[in-house]
C-alpha atoms as a PDB file:
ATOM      1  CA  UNK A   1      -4.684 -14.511   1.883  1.00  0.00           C
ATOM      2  CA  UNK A   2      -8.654 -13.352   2.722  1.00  0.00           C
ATOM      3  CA  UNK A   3      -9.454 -10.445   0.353  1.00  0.00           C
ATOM      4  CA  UNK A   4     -12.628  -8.396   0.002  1.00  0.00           C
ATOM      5  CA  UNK A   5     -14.362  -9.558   3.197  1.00  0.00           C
ATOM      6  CA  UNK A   6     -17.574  -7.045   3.504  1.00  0.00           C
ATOM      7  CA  UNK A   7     -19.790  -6.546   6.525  1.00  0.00           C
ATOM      8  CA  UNK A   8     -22.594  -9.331   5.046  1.00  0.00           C
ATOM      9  CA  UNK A   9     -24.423 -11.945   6.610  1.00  0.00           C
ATOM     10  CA  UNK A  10     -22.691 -15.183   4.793  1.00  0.00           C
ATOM     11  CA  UNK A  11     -25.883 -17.005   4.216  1.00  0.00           C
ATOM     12  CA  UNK A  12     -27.886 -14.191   2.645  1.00  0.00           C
ATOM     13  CA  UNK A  13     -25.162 -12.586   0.723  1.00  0.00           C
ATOM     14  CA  UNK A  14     -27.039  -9.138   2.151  1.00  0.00           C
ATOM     15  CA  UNK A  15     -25.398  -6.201   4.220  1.00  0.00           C
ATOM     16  CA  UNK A  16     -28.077  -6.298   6.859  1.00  0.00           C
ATOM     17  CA  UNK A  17     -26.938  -3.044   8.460  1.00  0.00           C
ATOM     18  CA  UNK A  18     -26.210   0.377   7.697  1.00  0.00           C
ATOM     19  CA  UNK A  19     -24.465   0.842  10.993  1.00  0.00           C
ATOM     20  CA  UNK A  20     -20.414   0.900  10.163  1.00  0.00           C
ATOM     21  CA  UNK A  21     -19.319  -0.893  13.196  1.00  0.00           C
ATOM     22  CA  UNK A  22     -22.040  -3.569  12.875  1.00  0.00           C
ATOM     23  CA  UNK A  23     -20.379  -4.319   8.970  1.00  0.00           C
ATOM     24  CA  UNK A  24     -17.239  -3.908  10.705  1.00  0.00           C
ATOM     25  CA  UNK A  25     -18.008  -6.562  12.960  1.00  0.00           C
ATOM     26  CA  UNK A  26     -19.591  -9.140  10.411  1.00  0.00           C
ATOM     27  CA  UNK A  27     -16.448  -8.501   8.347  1.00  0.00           C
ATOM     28  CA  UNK A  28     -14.042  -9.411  10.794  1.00  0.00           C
ATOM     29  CA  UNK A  29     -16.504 -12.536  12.011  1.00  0.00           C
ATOM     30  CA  UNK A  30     -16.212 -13.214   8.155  1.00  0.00           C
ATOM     31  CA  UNK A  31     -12.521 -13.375   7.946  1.00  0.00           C
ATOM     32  CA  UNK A  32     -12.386 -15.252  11.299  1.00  0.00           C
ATOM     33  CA  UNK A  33     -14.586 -18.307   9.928  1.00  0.00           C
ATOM     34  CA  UNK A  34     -12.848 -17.993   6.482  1.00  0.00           C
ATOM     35  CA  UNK A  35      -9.407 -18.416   8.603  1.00  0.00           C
ATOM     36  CA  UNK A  36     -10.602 -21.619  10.187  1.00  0.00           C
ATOM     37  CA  UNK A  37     -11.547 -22.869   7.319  1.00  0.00           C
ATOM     38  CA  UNK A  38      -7.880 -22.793   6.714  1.00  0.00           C
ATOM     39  CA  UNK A  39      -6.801 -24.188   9.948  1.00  0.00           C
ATOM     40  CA  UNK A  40      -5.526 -20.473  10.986  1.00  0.00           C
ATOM     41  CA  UNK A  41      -7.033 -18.537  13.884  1.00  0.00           C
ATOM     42  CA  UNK A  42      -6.589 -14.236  14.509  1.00  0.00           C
ATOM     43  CA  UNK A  43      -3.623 -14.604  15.849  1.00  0.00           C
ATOM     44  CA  UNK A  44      -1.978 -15.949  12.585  1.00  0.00           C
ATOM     45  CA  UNK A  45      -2.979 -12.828  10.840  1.00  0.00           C
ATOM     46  CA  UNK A  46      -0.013 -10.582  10.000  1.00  0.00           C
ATOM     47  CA  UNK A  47      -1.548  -7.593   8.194  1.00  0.00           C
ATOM     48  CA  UNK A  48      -4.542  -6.166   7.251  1.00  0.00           C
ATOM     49  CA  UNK A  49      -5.753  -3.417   5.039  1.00  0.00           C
ATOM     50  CA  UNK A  50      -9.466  -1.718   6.090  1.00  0.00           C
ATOM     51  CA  UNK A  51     -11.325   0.297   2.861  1.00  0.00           C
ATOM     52  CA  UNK A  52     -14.085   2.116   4.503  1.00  0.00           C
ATOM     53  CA  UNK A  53     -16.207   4.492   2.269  1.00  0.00           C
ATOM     54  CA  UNK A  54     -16.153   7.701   5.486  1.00  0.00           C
ATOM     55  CA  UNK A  55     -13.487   8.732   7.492  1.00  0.00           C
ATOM     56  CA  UNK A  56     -15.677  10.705   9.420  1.00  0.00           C
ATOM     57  CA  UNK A  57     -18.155   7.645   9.997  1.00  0.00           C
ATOM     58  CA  UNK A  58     -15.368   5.922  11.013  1.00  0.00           C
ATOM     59  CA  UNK A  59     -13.820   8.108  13.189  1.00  0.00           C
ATOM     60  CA  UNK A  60     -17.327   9.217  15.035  1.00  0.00           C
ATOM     61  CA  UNK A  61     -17.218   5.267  15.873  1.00  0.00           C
ATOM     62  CA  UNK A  62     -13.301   4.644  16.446  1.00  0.00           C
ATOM     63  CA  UNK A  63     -14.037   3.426  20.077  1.00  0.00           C
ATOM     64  CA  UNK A  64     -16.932   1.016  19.085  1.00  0.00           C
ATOM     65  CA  UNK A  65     -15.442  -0.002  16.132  1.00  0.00           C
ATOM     66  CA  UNK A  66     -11.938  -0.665  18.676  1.00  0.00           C
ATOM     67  CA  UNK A  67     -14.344  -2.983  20.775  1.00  0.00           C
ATOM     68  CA  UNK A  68     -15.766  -4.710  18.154  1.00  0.00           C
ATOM     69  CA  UNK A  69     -12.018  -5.559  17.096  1.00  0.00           C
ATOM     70  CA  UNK A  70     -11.582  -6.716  20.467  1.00  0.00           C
ATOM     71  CA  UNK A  71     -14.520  -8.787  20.279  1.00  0.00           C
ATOM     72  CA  UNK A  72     -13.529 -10.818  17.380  1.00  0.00           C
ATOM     73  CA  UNK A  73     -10.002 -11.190  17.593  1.00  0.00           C
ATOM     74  CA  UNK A  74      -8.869 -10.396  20.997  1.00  0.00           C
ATOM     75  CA  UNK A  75      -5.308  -8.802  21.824  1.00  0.00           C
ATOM     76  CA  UNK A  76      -3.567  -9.423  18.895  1.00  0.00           C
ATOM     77  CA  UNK A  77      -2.784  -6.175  16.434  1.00  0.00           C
ATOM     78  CA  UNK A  78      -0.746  -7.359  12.980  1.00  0.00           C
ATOM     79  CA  UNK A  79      -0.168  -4.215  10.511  1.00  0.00           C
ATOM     80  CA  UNK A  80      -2.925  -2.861   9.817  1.00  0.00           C
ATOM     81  CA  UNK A  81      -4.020   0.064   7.338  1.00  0.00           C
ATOM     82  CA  UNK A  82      -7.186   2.306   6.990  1.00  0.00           C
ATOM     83  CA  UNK A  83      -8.034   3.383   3.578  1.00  0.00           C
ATOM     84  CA  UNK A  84     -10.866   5.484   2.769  1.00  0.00           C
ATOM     85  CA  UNK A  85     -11.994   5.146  -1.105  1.00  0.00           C
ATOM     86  CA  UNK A  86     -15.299   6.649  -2.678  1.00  0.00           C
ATOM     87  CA  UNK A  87     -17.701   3.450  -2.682  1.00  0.00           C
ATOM     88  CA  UNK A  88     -17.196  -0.483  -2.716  1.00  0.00           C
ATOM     89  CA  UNK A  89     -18.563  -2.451  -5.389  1.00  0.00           C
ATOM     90  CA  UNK A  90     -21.587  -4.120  -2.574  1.00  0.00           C
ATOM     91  CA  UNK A  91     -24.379  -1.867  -2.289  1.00  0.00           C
ATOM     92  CA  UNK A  92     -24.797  -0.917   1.123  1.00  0.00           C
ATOM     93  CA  UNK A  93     -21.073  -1.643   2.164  1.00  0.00           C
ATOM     94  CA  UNK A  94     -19.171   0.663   4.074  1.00  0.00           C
ATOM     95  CA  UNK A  95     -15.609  -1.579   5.114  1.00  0.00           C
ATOM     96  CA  UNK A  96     -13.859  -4.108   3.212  1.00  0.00           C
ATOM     97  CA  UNK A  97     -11.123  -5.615   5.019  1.00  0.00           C
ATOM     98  CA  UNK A  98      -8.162  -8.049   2.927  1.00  0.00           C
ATOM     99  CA  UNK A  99      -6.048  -9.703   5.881  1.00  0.00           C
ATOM    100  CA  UNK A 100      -3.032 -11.663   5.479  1.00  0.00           C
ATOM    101  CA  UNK A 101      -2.000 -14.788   7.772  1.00  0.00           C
ATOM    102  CA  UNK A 102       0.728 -16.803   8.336  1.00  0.00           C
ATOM    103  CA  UNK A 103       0.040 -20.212   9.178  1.00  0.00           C
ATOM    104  CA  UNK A 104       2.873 -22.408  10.867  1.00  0.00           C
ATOM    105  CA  UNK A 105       3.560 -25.854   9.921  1.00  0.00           C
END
């Protein structure tokens, strides 16, 4: 289980962008390295749930954000949900993403 990834740079602990698919990015890139950490890859991931603070933000960006998805974890699409909620508890933050993998023996 990978809960409460945010768009942050790892080794400042800072959101370094306002821009929603550049956090979107960093928080997938985040999951991805805490994954391997694990021995698991994207493609082990079976669901995912995205809290993002604008709808509208993230719909303006829907085909950017789609590339960055790409980008980071190819062709593979597990569950997924989009949740927008008021604020996250990181200043700055604008997605959180928890993902769920299954890792085979």
């Amino acid at each position: 289980f990978v809960a409460g990834e945010i768009g942050w740079n790892p080794v400042s602990e800072k959101v370094e962008t306002e821009n929603f698919t550049e956090q979107f990015r960093q928080a997938l890139i985040n999951i991805k390295t805490v994954l391997a950490e694990a021995g698991a890859e994207p493609s082990h991931v079976v669901r995912m749930t995205w809290f993002i603070t604008s709808k509208s933000e993230y719909l303006s960006q829907a085909r950017e954000v789609g590339q960055a998805y790409r980008d980071v974890f190819g062709k593979h699409y597990p569950v997924m949900a989009v949740v927008e909620i008021s604020d996250l508890m990181e200043d700055g933050a604008k997605v959180e993403i928890e993902a769920t993998a299954v890792i085979p023996d």
